[in-house]
C-alpha atoms as a PDB file:
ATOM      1  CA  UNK A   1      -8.639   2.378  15.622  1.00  0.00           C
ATOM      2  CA  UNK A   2      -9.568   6.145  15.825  1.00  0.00           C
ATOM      3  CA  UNK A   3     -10.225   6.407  19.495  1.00  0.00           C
ATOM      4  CA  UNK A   4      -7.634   8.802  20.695  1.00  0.00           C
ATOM      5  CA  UNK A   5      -6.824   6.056  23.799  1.00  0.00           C
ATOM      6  CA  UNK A   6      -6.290   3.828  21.211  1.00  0.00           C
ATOM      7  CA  UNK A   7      -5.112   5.067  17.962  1.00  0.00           C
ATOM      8  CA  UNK A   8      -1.557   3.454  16.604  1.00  0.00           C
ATOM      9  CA  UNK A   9      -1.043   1.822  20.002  1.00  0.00           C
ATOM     10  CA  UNK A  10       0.363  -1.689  20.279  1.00  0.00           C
ATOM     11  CA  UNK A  11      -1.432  -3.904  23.245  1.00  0.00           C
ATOM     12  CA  UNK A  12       0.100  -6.650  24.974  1.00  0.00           C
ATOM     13  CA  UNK A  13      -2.874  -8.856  26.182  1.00  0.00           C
ATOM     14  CA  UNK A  14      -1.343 -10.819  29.517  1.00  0.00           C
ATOM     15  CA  UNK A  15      -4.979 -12.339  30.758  1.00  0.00           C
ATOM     16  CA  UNK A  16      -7.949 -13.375  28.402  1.00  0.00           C
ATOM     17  CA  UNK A  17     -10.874 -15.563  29.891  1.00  0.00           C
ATOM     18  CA  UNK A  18     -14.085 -15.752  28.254  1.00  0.00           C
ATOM     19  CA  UNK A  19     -15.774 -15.687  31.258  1.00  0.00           C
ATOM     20  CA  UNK A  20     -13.925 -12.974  33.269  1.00  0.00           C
ATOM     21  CA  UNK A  21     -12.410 -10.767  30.434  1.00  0.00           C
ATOM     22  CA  UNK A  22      -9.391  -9.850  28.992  1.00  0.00           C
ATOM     23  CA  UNK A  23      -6.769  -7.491  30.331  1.00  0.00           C
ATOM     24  CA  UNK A  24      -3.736  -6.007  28.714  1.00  0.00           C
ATOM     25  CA  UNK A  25      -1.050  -2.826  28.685  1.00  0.00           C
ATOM     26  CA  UNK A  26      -0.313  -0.294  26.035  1.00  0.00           C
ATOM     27  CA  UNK A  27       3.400  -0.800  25.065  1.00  0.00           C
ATOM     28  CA  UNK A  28       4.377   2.473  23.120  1.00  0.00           C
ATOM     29  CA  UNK A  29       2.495   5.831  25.223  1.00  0.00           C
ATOM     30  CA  UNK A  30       5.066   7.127  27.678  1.00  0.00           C
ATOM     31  CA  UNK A  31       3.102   9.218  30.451  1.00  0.00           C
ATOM     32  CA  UNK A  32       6.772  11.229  30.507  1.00  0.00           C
ATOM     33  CA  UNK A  33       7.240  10.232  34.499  1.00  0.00           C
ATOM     34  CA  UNK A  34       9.541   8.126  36.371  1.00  0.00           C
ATOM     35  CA  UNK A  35       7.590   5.756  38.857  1.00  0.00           C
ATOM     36  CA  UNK A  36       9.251   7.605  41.748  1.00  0.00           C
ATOM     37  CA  UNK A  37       7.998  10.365  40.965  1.00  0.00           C
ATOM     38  CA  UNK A  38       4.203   8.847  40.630  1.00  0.00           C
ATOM     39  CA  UNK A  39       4.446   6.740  44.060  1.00  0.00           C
ATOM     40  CA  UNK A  40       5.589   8.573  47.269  1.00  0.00           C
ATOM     41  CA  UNK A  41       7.550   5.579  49.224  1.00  0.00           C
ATOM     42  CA  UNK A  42       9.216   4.185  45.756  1.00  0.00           C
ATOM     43  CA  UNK A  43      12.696   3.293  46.061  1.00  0.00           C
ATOM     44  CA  UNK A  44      14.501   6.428  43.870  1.00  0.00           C
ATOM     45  CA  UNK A  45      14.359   4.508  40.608  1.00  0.00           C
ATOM     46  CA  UNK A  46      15.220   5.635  36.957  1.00  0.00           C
ATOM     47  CA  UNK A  47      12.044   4.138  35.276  1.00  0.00           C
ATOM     48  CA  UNK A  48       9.653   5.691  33.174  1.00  0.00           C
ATOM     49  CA  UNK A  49       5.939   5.296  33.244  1.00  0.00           C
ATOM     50  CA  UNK A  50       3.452   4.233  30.295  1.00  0.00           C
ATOM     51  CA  UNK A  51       0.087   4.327  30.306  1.00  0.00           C
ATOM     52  CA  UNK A  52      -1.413   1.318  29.688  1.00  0.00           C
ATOM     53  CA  UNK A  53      -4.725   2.246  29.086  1.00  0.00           C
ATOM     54  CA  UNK A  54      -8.000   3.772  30.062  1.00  0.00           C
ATOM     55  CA  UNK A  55      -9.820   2.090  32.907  1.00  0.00           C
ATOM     56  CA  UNK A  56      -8.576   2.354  36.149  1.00  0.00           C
ATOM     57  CA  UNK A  57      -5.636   4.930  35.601  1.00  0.00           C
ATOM     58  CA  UNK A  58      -5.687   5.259  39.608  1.00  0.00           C
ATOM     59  CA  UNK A  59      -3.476   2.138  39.951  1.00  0.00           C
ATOM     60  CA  UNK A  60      -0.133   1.316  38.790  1.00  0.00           C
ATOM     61  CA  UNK A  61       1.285  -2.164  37.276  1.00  0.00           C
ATOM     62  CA  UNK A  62       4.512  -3.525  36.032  1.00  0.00           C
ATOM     63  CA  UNK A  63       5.856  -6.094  33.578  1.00  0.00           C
ATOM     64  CA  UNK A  64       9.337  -7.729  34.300  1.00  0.00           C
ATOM     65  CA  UNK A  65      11.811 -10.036  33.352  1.00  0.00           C
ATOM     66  CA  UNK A  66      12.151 -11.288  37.290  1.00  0.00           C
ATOM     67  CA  UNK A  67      10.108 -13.858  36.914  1.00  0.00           C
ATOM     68  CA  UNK A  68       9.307 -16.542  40.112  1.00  0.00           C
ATOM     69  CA  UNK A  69      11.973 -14.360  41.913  1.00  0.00           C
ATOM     70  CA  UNK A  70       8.720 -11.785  42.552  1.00  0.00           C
ATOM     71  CA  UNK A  71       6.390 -14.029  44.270  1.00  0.00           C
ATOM     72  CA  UNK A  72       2.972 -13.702  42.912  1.00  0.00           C
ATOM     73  CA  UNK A  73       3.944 -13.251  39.118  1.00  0.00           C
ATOM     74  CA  UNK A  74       2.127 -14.329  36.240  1.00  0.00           C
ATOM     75  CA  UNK A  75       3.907 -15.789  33.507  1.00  0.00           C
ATOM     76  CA  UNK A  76       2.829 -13.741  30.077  1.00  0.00           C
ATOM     77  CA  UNK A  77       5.080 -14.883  26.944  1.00  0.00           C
ATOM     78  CA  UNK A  78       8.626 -15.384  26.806  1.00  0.00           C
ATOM     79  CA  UNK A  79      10.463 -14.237  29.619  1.00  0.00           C
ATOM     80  CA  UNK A  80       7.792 -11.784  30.454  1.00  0.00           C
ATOM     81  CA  UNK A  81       5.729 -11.723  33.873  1.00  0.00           C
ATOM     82  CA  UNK A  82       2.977  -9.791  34.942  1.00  0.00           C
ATOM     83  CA  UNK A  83       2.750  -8.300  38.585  1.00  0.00           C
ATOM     84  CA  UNK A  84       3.774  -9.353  42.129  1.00  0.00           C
ATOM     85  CA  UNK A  85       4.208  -8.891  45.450  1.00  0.00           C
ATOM     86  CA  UNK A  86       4.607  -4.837  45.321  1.00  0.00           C
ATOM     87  CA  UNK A  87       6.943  -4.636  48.736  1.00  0.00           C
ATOM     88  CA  UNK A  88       8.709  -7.336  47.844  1.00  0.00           C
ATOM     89  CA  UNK A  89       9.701  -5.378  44.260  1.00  0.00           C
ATOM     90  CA  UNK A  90      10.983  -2.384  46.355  1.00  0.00           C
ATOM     91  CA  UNK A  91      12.808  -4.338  48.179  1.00  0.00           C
ATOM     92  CA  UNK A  92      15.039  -5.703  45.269  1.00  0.00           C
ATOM     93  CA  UNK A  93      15.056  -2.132  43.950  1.00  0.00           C
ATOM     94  CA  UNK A  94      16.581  -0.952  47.337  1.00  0.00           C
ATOM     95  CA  UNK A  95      19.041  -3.606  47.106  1.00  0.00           C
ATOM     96  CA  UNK A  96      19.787  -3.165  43.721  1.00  0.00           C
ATOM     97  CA  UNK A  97      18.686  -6.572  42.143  1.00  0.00           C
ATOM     98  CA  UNK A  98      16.615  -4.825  39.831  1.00  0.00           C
ATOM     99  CA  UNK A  99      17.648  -2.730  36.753  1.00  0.00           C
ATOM    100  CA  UNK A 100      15.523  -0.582  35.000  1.00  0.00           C
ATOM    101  CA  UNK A 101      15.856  -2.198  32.003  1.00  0.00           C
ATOM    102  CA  UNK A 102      13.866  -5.453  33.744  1.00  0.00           C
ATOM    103  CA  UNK A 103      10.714  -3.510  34.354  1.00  0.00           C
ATOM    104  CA  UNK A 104       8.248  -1.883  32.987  1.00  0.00           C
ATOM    105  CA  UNK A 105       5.241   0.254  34.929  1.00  0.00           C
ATOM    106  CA  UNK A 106       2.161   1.511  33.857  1.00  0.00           C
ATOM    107  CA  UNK A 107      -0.796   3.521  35.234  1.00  0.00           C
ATOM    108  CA  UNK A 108      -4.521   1.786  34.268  1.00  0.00           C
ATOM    109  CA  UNK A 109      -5.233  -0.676  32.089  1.00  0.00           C
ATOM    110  CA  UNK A 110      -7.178  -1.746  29.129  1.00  0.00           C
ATOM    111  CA  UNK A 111      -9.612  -4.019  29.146  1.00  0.00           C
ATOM    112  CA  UNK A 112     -12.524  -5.536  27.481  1.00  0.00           C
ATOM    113  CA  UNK A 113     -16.033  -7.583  28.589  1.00  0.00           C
ATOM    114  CA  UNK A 114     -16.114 -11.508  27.567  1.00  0.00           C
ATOM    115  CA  UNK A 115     -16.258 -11.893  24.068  1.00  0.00           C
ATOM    116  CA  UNK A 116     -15.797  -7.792  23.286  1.00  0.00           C
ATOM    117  CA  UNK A 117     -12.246  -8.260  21.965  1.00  0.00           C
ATOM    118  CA  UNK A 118     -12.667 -11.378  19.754  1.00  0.00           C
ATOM    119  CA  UNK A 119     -15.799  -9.359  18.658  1.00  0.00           C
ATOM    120  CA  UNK A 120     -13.348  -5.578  17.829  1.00  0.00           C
ATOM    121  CA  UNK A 121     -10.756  -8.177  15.954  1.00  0.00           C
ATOM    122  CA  UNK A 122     -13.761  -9.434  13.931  1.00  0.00           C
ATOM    123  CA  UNK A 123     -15.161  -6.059  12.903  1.00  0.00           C
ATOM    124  CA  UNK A 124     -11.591  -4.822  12.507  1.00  0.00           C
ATOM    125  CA  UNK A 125     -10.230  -2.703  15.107  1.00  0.00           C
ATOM    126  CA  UNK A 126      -7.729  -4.688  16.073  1.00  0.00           C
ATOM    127  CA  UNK A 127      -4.700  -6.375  13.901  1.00  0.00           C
ATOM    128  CA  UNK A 128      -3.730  -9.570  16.160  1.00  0.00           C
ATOM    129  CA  UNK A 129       0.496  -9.958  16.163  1.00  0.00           C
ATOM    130  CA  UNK A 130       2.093 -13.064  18.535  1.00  0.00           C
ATOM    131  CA  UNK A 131       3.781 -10.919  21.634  1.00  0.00           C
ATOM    132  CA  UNK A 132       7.297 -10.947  21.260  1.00  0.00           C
ATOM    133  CA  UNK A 133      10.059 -10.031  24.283  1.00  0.00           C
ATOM    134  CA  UNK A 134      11.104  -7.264  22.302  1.00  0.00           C
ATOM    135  CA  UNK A 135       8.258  -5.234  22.002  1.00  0.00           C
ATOM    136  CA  UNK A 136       7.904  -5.159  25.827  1.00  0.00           C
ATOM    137  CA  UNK A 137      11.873  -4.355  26.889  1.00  0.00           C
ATOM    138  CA  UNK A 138      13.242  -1.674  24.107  1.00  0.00           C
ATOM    139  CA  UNK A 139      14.877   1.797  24.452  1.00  0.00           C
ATOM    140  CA  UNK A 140      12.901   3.573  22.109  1.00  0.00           C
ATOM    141  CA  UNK A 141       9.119   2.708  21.751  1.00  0.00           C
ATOM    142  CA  UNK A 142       8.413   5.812  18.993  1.00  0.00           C
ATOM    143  CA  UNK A 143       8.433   3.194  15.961  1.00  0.00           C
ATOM    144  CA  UNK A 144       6.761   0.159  17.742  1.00  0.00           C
ATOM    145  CA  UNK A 145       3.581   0.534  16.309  1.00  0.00           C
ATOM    146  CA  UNK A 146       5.361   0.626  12.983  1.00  0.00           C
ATOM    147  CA  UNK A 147       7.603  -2.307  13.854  1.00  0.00           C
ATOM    148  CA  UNK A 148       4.675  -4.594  14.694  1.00  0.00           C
ATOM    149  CA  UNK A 149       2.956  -3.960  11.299  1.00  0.00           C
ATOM    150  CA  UNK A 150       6.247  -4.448   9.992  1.00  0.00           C
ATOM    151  CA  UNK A 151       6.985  -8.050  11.520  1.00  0.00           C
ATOM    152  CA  UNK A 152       3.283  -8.873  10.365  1.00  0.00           C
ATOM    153  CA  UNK A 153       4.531  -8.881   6.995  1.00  0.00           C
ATOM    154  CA  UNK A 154       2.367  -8.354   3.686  1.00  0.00           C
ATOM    155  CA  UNK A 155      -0.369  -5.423   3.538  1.00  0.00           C
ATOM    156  CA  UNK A 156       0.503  -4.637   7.422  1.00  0.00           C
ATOM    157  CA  UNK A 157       3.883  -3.324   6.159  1.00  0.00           C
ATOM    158  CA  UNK A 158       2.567  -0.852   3.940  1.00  0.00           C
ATOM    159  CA  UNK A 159      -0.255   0.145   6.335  1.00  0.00           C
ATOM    160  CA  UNK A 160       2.214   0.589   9.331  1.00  0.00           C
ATOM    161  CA  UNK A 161       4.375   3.217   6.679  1.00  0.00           C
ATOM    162  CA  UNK A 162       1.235   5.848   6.006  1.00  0.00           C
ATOM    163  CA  UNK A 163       1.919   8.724   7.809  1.00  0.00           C
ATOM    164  CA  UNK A 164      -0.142   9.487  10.972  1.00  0.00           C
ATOM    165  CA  UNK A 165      -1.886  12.414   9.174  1.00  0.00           C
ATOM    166  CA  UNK A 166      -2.023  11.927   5.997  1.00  0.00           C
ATOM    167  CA  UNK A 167      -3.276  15.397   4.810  1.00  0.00           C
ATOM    168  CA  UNK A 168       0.353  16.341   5.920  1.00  0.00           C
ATOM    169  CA  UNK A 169       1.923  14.176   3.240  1.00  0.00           C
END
């Protein structure tokens, strides 16, 4: 994918309905913020921000490991959950049943019409991996875009080791 949004990012798709859409969160582009720092009544928190894509980048989201304890999650994969009741989350921040290391935010989202993203896999854009736990919660999200190829095994690995500009090689 050579749309600058887009390019060596790793998407973690948590709602896809042919009828309504399909809605997910970039994993590995750091916005270099903490949430308190984007939100003026946040709890004083030590989490960074990601962006998670290009449409609506006026509104902020989170993926956790809290799951039914944040009314109003969605179950994603594995132990991750999408969303919640926002109050409620600074709540447990304030009383310190949340660690940074549970949560993840982002500002927008990407998303895609009905039938667009099976249509972008088709034609290419897009290499589908299963969502795994670790991709989401990890110190270090530099090499995740490498990783993921990595995991995919055969042709992926080698494509997922060319340099990002390969003129510089």
């Amino acid at each position: 994918m050579l749309d600058p949004y887009f390019r060596r990012s790793v998407v973690l798709l948590c709602e896809h309905d042919r009828e309504e859409g399909t809605i997910g969160f970039i994993l590995n582009k750091s916005v270099r913020m903490q949430v308190s720092e984007l939100v003026n009544d946040f709890p004083d928190f030590e989490a960074e921000v990601y962006y998670g894509g290009p449409v609506r980048t006026d509104t902020l989201h989170y993926m956790h490991t809290l799951g039914e304890r944040l009314e109003g999650a969605a179950h994603v994969v594995d132990n991750i959950y999408w969303g919640g009741h926002f109050d409620q989350l600074k709540m447990m921040i304030e009383n310190g049943h949340v660690h940074e290391d549970d949560i993840r935010f982002f500002v927008g989202y990407s998303g895609w019409d009905p039938t667009q993203l099976e249509q972008e896999i088709r034609s290419g854009s897009w290499i589908a991996q299963k969502g795994q736990f670790d991709y989401v919660f990890k110190e270090n999200y530099d090499n995740l875009w490498r990783e993921v190829l990595n995991d995919k095994g055969n042709v992926y690995s080698v494509i997922g080791q060319v340099p990002d500009f390969v003129a510089l090689n």
